[in-house]
C-alpha atoms as a PDB file:
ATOM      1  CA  UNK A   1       7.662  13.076 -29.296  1.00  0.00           C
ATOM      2  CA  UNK A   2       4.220  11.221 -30.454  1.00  0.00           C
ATOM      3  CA  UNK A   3       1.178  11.881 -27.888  1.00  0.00           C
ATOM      4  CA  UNK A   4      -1.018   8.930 -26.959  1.00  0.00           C
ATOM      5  CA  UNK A   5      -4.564   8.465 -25.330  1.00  0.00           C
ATOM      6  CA  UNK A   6      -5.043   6.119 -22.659  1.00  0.00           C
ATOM      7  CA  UNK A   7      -8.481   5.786 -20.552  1.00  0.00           C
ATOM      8  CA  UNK A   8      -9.032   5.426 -16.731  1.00  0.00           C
ATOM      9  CA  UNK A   9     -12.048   4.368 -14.924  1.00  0.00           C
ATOM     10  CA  UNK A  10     -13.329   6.897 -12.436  1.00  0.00           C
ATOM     11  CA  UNK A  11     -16.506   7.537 -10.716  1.00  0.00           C
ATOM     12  CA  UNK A  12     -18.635   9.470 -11.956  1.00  0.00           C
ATOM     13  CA  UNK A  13     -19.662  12.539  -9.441  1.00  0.00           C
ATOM     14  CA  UNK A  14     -15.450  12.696  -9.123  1.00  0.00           C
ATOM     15  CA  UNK A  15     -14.706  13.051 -12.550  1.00  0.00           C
ATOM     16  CA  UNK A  16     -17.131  16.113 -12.740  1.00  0.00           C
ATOM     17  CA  UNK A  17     -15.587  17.366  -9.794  1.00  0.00           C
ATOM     18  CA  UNK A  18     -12.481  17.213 -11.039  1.00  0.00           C
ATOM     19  CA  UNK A  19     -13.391  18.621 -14.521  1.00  0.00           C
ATOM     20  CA  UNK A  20     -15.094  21.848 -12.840  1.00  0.00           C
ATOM     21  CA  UNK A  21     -11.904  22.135 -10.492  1.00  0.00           C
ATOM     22  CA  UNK A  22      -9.287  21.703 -13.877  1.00  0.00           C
ATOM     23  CA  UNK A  23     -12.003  24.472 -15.584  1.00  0.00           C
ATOM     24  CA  UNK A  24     -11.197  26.759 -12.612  1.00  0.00           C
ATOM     25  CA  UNK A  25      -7.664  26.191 -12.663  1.00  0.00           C
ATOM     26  CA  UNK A  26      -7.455  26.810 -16.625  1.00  0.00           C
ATOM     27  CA  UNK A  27      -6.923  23.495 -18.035  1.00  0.00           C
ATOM     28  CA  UNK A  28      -7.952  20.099 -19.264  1.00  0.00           C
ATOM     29  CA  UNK A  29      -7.927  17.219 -17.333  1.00  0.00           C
ATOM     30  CA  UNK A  30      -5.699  15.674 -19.518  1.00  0.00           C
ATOM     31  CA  UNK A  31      -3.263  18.437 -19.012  1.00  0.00           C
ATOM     32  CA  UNK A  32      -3.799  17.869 -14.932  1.00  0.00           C
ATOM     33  CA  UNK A  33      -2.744  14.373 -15.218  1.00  0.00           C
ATOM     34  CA  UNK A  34       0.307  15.381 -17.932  1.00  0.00           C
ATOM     35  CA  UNK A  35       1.227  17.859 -14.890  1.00  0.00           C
ATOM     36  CA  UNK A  36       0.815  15.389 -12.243  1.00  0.00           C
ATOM     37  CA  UNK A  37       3.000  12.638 -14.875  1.00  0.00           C
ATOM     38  CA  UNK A  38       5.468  14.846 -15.389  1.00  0.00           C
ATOM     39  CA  UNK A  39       5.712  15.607 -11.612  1.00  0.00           C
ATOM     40  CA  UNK A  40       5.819  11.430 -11.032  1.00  0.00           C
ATOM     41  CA  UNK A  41       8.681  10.977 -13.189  1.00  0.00           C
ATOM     42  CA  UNK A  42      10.841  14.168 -11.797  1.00  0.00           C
ATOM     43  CA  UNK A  43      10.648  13.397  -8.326  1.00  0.00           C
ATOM     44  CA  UNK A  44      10.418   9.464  -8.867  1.00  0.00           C
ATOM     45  CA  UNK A  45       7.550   9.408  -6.217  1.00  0.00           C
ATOM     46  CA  UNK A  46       4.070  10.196  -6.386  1.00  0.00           C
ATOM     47  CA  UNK A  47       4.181  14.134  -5.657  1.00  0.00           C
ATOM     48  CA  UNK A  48       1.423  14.477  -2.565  1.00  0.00           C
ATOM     49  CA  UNK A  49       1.572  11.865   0.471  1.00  0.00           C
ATOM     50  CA  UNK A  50      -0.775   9.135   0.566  1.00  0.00           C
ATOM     51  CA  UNK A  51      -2.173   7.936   3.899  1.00  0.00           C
ATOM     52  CA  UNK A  52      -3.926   4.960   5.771  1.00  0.00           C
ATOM     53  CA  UNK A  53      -7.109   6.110   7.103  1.00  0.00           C
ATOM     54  CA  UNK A  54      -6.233   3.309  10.027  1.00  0.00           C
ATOM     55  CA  UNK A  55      -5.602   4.977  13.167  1.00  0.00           C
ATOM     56  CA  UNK A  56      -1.983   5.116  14.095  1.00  0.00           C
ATOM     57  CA  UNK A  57      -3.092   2.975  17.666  1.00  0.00           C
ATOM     58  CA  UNK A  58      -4.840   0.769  15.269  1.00  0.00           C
ATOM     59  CA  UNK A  59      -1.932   0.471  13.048  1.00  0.00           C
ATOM     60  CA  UNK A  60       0.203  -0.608  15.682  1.00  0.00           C
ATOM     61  CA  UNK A  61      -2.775  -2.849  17.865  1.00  0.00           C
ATOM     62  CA  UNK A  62      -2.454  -4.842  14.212  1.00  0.00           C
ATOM     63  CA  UNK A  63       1.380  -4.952  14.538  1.00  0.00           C
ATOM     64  CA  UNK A  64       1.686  -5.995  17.702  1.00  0.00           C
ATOM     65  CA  UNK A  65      -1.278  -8.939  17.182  1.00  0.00           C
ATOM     66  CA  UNK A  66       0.677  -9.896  14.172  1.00  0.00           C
ATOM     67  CA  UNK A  67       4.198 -10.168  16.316  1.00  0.00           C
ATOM     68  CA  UNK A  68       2.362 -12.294  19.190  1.00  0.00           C
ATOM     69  CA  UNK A  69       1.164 -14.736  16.749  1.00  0.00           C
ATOM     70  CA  UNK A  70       4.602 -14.892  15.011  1.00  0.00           C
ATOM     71  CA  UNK A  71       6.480 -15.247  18.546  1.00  0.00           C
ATOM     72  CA  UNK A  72       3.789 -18.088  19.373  1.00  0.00           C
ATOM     73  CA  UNK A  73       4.209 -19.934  15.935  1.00  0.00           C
ATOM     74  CA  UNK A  74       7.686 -19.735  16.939  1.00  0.00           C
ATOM     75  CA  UNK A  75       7.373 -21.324  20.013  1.00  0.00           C
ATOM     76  CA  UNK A  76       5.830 -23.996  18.584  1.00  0.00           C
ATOM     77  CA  UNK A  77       8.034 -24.712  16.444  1.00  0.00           C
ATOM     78  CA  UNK A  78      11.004 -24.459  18.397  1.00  0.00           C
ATOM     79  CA  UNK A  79       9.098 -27.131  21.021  1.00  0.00           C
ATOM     80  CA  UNK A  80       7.998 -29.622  18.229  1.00  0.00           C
ATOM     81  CA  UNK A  81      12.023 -29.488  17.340  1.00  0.00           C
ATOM     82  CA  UNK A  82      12.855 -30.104  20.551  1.00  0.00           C
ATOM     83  CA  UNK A  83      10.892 -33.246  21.226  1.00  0.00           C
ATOM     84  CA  UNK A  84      11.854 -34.457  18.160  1.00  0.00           C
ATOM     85  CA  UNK A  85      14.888 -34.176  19.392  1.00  0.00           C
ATOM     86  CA  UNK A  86      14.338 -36.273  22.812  1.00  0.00           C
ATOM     87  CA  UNK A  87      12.554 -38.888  20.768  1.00  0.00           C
ATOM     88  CA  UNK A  88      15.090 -39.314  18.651  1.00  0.00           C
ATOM     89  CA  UNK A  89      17.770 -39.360  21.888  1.00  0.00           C
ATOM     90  CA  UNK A  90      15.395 -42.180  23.615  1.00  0.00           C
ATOM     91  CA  UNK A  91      14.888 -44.386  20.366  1.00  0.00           C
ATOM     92  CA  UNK A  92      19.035 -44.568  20.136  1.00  0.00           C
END
């Protein structure tokens, strides 16, 4: 099968990092990312867990804010039916 090139952006000090670290390991970086592609389209997932740096108690503080202010919208809606409801009753 026919290779191709492709470019990413990275920052700078990390792509030196990660050129001395390939060096140490015995390979290009373009044979790093073939490994890591390769690994990608095995498993069908990226091969090394990726993490929020949020706080689990933060995680769920957000949650929790975002279920209040669903359960209020709600509410609101649910009392703005109602009344149109009664309106309607009175006007009949």
């Amino acid at each position: 099968m026919g290779q191709v090139t492709f470019s990413i952006r990275m920052d700078e000090d990390l792509k030196k990092q990660f050129e001395a670290q390939c060096d140490l390991f015995g390979m290009s970086m373009s044979s790093a990312f073939n490994v890591f592609a390769r690994k990608v389209v095995l498993e069908k997932k990226i091969p090394f867990s990726i993490t929020s740096e949020t706080e689990p108690a933060t995680a769920l503080e957000n949650l929790e804010n975002k279920i209040d202010k669903l359960a209020k919208e709600t509410k609101n809606i649910r009392e703005k039916f109602i009344n149109q409801i009664k309106e309607q009753s009175l006007l009949k």
